[in-house]
PDBML (XML) file of the C-alpha atoms, coordinates in Angstrom:
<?xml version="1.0" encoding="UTF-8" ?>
<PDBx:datablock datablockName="MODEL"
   xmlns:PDBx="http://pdbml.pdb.org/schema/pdbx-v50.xsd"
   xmlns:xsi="http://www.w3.org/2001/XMLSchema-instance"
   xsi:schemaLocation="http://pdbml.pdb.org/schema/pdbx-v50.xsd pdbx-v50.xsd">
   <PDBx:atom_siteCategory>
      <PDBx:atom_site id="1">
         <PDBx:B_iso_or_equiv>0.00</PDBx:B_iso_or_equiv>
         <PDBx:Cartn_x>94.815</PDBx:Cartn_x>
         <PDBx:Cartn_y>58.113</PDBx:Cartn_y>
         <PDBx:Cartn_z>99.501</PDBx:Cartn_z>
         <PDBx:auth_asym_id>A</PDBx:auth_asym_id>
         <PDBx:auth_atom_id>CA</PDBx:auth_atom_id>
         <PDBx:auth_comp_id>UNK</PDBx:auth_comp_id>
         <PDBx:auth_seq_id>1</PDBx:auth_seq_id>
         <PDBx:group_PDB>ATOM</PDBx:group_PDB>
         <PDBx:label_alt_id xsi:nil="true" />
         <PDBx:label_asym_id>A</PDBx:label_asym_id>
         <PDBx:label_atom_id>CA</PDBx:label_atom_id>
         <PDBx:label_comp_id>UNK</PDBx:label_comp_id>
         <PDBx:label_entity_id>1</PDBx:label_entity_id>
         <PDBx:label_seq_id>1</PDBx:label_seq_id>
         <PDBx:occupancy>1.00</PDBx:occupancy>
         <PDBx:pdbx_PDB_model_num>1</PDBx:pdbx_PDB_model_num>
         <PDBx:type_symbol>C</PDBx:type_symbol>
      </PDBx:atom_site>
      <PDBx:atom_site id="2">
         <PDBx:B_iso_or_equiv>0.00</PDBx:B_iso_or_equiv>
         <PDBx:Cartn_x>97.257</PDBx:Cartn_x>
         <PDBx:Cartn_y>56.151</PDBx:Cartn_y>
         <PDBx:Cartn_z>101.768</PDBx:Cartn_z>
         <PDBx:auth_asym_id>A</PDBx:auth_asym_id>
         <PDBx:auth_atom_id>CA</PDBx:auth_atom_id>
         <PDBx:auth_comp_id>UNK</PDBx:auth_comp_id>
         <PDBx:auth_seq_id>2</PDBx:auth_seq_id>
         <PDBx:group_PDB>ATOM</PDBx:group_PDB>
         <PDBx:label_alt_id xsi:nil="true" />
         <PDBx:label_asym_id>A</PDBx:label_asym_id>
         <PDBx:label_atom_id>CA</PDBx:label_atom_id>
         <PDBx:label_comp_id>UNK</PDBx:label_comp_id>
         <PDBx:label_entity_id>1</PDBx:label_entity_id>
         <PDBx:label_seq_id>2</PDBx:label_seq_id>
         <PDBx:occupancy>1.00</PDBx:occupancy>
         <PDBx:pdbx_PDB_model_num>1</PDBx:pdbx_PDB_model_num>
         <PDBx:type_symbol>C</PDBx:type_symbol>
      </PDBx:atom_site>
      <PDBx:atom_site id="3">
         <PDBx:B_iso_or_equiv>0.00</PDBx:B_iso_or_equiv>
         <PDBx:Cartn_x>99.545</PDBx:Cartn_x>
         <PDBx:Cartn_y>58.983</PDBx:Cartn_y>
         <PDBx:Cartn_z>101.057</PDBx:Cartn_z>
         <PDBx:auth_asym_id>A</PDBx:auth_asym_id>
         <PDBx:auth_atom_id>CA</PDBx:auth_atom_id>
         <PDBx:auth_comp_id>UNK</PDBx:auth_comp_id>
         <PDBx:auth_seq_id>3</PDBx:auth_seq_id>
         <PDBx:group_PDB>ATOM</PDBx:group_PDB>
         <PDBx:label_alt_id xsi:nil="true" />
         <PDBx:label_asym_id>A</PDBx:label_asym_id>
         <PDBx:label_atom_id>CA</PDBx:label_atom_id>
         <PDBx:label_comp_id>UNK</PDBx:label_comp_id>
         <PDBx:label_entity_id>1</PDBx:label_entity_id>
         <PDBx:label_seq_id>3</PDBx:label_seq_id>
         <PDBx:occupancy>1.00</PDBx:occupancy>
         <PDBx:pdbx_PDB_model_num>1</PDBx:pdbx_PDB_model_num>
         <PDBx:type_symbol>C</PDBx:type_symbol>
      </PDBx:atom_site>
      <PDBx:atom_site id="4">
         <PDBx:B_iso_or_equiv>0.00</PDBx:B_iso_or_equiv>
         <PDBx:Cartn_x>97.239</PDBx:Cartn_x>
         <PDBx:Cartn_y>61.573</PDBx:Cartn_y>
         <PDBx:Cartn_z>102.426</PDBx:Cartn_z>
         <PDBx:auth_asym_id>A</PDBx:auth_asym_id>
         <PDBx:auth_atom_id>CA</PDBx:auth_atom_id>
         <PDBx:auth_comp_id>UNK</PDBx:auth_comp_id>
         <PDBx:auth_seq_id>4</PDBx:auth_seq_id>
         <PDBx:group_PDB>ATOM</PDBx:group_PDB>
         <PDBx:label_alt_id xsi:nil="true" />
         <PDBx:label_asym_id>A</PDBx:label_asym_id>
         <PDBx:label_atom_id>CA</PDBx:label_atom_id>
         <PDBx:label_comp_id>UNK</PDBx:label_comp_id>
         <PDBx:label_entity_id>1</PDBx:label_entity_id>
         <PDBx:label_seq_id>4</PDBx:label_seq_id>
         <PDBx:occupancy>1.00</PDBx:occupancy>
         <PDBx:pdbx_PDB_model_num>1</PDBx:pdbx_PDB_model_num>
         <PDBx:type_symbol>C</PDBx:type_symbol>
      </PDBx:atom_site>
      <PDBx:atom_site id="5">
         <PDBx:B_iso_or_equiv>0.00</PDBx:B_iso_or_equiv>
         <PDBx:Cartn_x>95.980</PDBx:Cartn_x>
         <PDBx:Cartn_y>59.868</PDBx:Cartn_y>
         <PDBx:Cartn_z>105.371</PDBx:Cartn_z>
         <PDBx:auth_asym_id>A</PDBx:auth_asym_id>
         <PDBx:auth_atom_id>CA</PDBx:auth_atom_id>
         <PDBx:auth_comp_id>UNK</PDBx:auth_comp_id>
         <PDBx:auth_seq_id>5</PDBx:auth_seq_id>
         <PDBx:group_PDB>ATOM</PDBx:group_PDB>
         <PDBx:label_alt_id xsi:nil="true" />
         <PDBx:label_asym_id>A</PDBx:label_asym_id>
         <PDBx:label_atom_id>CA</PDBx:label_atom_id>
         <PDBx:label_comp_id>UNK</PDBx:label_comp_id>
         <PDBx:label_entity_id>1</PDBx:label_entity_id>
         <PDBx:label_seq_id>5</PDBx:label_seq_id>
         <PDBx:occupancy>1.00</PDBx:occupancy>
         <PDBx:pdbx_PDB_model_num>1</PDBx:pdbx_PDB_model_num>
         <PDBx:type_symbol>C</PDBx:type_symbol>
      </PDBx:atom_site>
      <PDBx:atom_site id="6">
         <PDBx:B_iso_or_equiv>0.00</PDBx:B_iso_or_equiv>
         <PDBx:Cartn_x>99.932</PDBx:Cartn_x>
         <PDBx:Cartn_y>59.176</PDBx:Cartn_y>
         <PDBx:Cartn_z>106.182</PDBx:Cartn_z>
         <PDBx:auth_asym_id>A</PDBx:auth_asym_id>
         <PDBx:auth_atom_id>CA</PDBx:auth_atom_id>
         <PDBx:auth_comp_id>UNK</PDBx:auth_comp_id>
         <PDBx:auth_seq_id>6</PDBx:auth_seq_id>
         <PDBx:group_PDB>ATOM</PDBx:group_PDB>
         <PDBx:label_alt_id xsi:nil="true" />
         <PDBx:label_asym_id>A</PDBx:label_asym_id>
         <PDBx:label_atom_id>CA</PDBx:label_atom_id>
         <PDBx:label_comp_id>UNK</PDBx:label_comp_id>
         <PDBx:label_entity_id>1</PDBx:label_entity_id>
         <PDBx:label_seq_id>6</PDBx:label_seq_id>
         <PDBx:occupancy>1.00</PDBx:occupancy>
         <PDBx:pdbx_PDB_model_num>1</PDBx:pdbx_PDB_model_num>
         <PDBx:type_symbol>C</PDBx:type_symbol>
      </PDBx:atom_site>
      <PDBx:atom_site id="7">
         <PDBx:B_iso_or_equiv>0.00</PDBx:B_iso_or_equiv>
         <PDBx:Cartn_x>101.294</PDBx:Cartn_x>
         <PDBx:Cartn_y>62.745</PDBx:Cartn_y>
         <PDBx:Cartn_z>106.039</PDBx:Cartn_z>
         <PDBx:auth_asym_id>A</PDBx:auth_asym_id>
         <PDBx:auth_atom_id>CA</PDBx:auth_atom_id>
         <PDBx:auth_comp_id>UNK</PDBx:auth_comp_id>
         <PDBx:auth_seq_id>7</PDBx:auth_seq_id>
         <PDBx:group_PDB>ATOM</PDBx:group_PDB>
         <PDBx:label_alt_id xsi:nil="true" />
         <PDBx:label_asym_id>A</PDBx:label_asym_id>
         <PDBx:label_atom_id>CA</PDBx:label_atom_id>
         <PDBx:label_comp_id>UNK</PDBx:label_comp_id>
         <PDBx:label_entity_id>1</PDBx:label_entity_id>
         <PDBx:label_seq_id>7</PDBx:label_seq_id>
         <PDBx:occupancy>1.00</PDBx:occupancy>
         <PDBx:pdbx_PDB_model_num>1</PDBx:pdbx_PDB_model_num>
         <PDBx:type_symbol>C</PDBx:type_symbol>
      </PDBx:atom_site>
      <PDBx:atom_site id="8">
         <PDBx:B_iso_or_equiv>0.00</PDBx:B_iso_or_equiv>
         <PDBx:Cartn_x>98.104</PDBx:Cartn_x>
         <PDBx:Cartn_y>64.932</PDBx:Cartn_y>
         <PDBx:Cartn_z>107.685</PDBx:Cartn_z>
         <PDBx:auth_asym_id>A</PDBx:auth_asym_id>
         <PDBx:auth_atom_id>CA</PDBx:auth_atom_id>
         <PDBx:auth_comp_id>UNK</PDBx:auth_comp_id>
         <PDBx:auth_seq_id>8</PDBx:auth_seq_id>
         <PDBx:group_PDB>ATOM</PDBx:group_PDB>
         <PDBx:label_alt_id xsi:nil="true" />
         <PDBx:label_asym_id>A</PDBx:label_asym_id>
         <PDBx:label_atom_id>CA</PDBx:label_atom_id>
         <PDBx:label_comp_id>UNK</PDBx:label_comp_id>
         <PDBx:label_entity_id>1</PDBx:label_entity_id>
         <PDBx:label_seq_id>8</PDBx:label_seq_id>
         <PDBx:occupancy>1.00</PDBx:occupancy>
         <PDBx:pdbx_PDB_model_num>1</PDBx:pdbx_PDB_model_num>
         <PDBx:type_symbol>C</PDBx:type_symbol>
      </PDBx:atom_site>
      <PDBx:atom_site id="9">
         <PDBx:B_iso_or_equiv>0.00</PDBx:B_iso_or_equiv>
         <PDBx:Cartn_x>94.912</PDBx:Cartn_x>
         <PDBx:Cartn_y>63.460</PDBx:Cartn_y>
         <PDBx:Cartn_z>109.245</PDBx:Cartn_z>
         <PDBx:auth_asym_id>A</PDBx:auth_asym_id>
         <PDBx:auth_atom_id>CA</PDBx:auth_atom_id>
         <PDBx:auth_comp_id>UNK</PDBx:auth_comp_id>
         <PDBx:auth_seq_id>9</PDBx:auth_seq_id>
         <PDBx:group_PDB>ATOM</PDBx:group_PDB>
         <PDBx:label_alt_id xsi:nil="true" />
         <PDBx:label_asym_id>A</PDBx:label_asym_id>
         <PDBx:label_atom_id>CA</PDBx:label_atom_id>
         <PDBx:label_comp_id>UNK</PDBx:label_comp_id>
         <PDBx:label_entity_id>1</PDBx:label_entity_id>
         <PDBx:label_seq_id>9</PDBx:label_seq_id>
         <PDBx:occupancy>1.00</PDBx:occupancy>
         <PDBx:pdbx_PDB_model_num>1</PDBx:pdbx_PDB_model_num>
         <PDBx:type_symbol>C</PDBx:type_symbol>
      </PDBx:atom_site>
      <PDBx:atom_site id="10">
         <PDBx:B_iso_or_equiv>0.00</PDBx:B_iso_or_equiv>
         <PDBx:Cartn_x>93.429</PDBx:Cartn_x>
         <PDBx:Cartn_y>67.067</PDBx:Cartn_y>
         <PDBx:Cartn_z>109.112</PDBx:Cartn_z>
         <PDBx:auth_asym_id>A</PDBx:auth_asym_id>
         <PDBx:auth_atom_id>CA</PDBx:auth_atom_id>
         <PDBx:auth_comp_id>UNK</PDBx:auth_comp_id>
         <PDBx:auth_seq_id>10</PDBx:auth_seq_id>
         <PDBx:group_PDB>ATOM</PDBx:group_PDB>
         <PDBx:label_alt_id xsi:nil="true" />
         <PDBx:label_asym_id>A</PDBx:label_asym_id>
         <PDBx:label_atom_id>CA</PDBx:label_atom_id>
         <PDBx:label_comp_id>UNK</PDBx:label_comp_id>
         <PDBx:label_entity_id>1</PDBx:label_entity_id>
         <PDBx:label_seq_id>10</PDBx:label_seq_id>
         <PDBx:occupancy>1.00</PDBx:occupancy>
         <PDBx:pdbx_PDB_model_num>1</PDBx:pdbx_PDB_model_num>
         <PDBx:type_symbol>C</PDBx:type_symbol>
      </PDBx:atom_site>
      <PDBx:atom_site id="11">
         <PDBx:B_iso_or_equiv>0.00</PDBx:B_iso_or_equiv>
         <PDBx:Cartn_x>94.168</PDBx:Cartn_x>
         <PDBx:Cartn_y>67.264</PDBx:Cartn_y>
         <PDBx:Cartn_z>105.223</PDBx:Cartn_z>
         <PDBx:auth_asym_id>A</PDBx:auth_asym_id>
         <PDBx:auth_atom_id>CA</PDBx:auth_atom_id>
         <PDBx:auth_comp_id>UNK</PDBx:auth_comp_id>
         <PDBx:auth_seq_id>11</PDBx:auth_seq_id>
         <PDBx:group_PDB>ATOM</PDBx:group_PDB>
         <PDBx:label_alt_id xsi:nil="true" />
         <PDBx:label_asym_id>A</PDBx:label_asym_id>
         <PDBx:label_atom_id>CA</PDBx:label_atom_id>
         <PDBx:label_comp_id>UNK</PDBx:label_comp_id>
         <PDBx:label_entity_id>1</PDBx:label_entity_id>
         <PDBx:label_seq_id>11</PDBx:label_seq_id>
         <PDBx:occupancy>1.00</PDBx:occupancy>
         <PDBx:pdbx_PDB_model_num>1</PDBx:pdbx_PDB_model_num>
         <PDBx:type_symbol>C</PDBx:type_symbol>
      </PDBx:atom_site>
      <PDBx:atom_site id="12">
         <PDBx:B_iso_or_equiv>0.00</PDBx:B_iso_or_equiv>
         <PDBx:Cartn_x>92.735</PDBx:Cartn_x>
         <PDBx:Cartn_y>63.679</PDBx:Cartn_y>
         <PDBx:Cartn_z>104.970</PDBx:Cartn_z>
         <PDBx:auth_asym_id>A</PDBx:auth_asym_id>
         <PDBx:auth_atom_id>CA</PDBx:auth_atom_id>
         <PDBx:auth_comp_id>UNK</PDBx:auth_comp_id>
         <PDBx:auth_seq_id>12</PDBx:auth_seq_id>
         <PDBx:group_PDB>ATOM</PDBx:group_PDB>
         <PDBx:label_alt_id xsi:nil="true" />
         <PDBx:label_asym_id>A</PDBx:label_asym_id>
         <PDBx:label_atom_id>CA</PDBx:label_atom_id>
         <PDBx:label_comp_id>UNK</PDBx:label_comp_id>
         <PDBx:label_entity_id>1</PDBx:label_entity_id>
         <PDBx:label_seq_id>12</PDBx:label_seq_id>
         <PDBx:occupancy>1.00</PDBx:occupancy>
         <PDBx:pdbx_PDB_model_num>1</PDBx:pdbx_PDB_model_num>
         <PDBx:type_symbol>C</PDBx:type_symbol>
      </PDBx:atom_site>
      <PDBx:atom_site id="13">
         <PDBx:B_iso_or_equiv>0.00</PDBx:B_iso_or_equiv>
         <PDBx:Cartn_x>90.056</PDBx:Cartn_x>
         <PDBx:Cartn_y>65.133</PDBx:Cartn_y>
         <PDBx:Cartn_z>106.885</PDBx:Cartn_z>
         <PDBx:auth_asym_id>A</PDBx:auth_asym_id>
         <PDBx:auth_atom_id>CA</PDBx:auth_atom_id>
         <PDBx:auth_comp_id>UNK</PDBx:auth_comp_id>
         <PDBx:auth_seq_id>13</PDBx:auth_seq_id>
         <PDBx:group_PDB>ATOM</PDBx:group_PDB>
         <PDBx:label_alt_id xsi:nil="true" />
         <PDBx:label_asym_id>A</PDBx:label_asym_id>
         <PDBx:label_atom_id>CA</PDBx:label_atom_id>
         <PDBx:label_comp_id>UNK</PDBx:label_comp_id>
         <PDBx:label_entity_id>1</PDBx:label_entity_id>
         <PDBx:label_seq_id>13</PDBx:label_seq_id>
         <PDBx:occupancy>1.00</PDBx:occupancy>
         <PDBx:pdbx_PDB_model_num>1</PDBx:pdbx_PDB_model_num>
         <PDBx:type_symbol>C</PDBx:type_symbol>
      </PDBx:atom_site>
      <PDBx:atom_site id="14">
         <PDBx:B_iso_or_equiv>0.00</PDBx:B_iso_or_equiv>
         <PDBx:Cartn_x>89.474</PDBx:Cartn_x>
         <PDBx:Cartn_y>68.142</PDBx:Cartn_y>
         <PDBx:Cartn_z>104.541</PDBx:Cartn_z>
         <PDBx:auth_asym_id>A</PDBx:auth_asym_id>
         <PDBx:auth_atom_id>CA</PDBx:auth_atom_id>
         <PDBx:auth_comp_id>UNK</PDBx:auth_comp_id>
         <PDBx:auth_seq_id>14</PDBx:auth_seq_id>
         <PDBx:group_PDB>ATOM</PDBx:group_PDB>
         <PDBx:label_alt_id xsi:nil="true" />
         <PDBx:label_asym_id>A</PDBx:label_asym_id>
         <PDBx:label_atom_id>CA</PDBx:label_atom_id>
         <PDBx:label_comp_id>UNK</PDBx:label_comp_id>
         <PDBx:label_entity_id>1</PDBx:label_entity_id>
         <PDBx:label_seq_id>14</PDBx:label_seq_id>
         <PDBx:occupancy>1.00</PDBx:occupancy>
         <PDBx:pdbx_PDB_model_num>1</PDBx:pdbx_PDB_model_num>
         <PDBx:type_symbol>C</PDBx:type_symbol>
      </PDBx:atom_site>
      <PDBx:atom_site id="15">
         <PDBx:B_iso_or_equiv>0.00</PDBx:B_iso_or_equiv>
         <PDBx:Cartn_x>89.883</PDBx:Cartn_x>
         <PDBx:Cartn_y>66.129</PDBx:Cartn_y>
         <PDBx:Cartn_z>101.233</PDBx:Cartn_z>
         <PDBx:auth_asym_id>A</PDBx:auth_asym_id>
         <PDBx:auth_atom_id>CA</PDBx:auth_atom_id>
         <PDBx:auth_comp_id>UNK</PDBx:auth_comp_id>
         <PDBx:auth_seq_id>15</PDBx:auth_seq_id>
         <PDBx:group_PDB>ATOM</PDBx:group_PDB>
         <PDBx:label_alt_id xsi:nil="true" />
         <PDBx:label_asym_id>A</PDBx:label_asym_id>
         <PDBx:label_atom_id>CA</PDBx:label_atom_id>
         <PDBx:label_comp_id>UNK</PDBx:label_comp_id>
         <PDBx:label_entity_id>1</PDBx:label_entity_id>
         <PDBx:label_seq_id>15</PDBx:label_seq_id>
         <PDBx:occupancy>1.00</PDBx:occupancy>
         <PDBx:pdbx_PDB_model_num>1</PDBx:pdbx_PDB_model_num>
         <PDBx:type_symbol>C</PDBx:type_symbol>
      </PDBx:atom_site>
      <PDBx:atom_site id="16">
         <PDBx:B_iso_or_equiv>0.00</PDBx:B_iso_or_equiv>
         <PDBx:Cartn_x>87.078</PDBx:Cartn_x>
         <PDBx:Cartn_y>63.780</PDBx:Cartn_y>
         <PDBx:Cartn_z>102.613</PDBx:Cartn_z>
         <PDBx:auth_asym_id>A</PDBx:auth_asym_id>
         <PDBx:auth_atom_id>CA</PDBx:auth_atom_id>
         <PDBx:auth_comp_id>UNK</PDBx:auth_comp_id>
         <PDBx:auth_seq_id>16</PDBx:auth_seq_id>
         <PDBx:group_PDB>ATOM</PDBx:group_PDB>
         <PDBx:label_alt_id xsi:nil="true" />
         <PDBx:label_asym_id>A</PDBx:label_asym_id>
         <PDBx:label_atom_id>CA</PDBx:label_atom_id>
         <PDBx:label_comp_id>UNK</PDBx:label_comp_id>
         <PDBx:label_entity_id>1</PDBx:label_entity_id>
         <PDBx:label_seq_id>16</PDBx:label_seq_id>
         <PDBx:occupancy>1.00</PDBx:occupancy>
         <PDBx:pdbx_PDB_model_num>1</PDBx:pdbx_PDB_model_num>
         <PDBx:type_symbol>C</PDBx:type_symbol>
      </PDBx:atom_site>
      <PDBx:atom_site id="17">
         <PDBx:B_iso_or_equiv>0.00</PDBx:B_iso_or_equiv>
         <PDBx:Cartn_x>84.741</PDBx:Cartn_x>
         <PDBx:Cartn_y>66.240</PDBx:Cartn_y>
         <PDBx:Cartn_z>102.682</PDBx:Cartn_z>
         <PDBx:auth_asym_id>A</PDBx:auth_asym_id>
         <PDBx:auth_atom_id>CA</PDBx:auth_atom_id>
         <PDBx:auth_comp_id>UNK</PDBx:auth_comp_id>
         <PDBx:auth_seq_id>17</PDBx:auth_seq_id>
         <PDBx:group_PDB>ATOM</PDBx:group_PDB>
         <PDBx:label_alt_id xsi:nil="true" />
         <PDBx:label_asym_id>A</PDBx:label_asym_id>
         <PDBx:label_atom_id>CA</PDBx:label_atom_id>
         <PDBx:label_comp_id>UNK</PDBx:label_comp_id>
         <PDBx:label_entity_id>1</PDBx:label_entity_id>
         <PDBx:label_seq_id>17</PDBx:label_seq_id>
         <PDBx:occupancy>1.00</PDBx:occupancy>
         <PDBx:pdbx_PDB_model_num>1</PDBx:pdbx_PDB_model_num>
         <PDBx:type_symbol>C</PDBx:type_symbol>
      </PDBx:atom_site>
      <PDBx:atom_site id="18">
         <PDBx:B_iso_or_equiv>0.00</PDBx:B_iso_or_equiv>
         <PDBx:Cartn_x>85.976</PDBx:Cartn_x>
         <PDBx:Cartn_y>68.025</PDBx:Cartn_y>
         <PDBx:Cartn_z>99.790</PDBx:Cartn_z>
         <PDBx:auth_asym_id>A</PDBx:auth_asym_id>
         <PDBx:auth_atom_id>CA</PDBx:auth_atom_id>
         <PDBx:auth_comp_id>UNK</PDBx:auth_comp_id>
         <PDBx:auth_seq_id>18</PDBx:auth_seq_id>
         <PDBx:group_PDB>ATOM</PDBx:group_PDB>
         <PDBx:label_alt_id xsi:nil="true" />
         <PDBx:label_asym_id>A</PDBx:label_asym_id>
         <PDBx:label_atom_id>CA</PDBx:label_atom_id>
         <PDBx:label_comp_id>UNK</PDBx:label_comp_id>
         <PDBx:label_entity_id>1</PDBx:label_entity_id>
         <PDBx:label_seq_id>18</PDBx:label_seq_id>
         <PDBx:occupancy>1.00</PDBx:occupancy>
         <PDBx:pdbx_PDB_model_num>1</PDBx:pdbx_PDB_model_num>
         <PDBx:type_symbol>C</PDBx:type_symbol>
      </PDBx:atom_site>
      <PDBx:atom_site id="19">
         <PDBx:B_iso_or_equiv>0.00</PDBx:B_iso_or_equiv>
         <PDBx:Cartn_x>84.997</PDBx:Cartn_x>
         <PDBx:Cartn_y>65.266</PDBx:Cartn_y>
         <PDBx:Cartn_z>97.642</PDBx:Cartn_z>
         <PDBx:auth_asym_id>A</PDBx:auth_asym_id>
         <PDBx:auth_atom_id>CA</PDBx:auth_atom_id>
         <PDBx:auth_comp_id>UNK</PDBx:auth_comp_id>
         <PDBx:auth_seq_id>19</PDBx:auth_seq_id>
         <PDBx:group_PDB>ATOM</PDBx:group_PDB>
         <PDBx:label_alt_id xsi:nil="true" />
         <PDBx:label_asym_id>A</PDBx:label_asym_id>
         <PDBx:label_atom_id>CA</PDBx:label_atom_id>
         <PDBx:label_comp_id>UNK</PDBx:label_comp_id>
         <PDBx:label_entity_id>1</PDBx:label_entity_id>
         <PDBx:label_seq_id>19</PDBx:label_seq_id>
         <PDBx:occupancy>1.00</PDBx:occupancy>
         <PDBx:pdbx_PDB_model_num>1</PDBx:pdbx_PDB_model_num>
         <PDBx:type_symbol>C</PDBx:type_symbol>
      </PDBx:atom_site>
      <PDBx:atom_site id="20">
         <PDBx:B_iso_or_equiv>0.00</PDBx:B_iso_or_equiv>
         <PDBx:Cartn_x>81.474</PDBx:Cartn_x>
         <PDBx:Cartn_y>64.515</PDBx:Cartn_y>
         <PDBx:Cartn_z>99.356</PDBx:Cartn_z>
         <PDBx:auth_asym_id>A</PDBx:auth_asym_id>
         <PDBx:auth_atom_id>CA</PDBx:auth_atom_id>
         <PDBx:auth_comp_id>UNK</PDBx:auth_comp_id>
         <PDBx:auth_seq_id>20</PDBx:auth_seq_id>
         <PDBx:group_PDB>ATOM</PDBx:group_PDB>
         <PDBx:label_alt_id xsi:nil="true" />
         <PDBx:label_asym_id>A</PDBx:label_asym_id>
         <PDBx:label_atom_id>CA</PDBx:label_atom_id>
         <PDBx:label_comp_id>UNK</PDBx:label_comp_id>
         <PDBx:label_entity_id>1</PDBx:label_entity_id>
         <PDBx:label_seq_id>20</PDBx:label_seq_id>
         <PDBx:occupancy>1.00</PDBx:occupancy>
         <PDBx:pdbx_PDB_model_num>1</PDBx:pdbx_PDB_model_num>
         <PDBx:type_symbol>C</PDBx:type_symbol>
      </PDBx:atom_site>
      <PDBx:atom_site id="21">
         <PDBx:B_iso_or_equiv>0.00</PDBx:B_iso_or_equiv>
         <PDBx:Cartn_x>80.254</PDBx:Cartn_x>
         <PDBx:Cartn_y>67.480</PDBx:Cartn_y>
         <PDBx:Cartn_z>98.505</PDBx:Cartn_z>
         <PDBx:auth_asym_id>A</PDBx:auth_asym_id>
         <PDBx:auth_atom_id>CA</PDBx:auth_atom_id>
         <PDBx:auth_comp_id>UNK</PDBx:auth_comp_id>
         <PDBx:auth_seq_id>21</PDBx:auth_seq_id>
         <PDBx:group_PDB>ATOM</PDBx:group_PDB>
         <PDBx:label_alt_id xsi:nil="true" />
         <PDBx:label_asym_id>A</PDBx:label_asym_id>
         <PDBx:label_atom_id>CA</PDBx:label_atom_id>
         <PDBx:label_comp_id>UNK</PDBx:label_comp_id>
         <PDBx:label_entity_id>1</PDBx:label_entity_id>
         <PDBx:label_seq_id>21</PDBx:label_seq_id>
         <PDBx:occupancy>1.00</PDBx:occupancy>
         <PDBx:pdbx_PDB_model_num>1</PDBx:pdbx_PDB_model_num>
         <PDBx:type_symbol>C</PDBx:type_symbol>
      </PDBx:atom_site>
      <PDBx:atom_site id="22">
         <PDBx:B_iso_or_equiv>0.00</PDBx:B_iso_or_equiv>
         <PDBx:Cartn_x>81.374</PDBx:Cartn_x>
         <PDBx:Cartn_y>67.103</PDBx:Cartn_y>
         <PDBx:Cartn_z>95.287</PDBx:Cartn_z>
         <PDBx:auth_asym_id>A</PDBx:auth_asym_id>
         <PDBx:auth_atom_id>CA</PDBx:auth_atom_id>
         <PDBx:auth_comp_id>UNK</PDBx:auth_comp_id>
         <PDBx:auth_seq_id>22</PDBx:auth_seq_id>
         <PDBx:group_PDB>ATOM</PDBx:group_PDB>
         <PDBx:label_alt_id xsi:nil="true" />
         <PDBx:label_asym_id>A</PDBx:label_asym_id>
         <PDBx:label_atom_id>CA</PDBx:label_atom_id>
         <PDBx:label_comp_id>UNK</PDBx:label_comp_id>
         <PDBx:label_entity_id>1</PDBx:label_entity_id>
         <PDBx:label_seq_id>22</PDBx:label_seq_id>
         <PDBx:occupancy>1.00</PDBx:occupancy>
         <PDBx:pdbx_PDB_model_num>1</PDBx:pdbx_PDB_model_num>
         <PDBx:type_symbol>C</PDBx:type_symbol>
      </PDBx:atom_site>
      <PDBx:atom_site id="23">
         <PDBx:B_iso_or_equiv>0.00</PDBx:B_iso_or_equiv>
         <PDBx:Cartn_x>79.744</PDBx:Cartn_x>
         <PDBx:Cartn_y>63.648</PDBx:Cartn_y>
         <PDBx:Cartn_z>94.852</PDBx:Cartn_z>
         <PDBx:auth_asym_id>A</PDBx:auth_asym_id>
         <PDBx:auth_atom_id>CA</PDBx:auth_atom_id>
         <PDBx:auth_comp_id>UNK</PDBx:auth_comp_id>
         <PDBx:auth_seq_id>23</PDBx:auth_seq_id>
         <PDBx:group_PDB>ATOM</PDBx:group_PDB>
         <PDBx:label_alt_id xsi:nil="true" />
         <PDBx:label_asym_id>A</PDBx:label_asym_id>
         <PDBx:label_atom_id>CA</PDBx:label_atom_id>
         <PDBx:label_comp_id>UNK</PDBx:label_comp_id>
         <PDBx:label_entity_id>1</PDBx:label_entity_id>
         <PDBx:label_seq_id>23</PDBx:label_seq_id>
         <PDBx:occupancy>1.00</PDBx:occupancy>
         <PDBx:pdbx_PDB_model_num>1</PDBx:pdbx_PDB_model_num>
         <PDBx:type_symbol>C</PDBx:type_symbol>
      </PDBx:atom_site>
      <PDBx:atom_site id="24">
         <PDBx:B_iso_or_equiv>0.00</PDBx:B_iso_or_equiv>
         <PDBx:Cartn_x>76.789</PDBx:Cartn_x>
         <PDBx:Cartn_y>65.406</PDBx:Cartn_y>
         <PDBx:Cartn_z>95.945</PDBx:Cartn_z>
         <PDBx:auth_asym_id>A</PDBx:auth_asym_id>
         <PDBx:auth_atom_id>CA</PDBx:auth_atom_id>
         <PDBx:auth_comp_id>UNK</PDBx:auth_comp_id>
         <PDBx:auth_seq_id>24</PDBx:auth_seq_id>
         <PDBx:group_PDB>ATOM</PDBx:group_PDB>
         <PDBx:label_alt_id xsi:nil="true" />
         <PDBx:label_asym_id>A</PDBx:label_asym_id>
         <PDBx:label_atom_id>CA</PDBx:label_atom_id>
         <PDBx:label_comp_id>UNK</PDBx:label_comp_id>
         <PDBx:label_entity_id>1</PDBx:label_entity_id>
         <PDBx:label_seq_id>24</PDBx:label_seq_id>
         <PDBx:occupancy>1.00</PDBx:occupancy>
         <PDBx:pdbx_PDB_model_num>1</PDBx:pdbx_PDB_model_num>
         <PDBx:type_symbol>C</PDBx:type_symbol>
      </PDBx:atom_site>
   </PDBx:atom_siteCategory>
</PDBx:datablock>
């Protein structure tokens, strides 16, 4: 996760909301 959110905001961004949908 700290990996992500170091190298791309936007993919953190992505991946966030990637995996609330999932959860969902």
């Amino acid at each position: 996760i700290v990996s992500v959110n170091c190298f791309s905001v936007r993919l953190a961004t992505y991946l966030q909301n990637f995996f609330t949908a999932a959860k969902l």
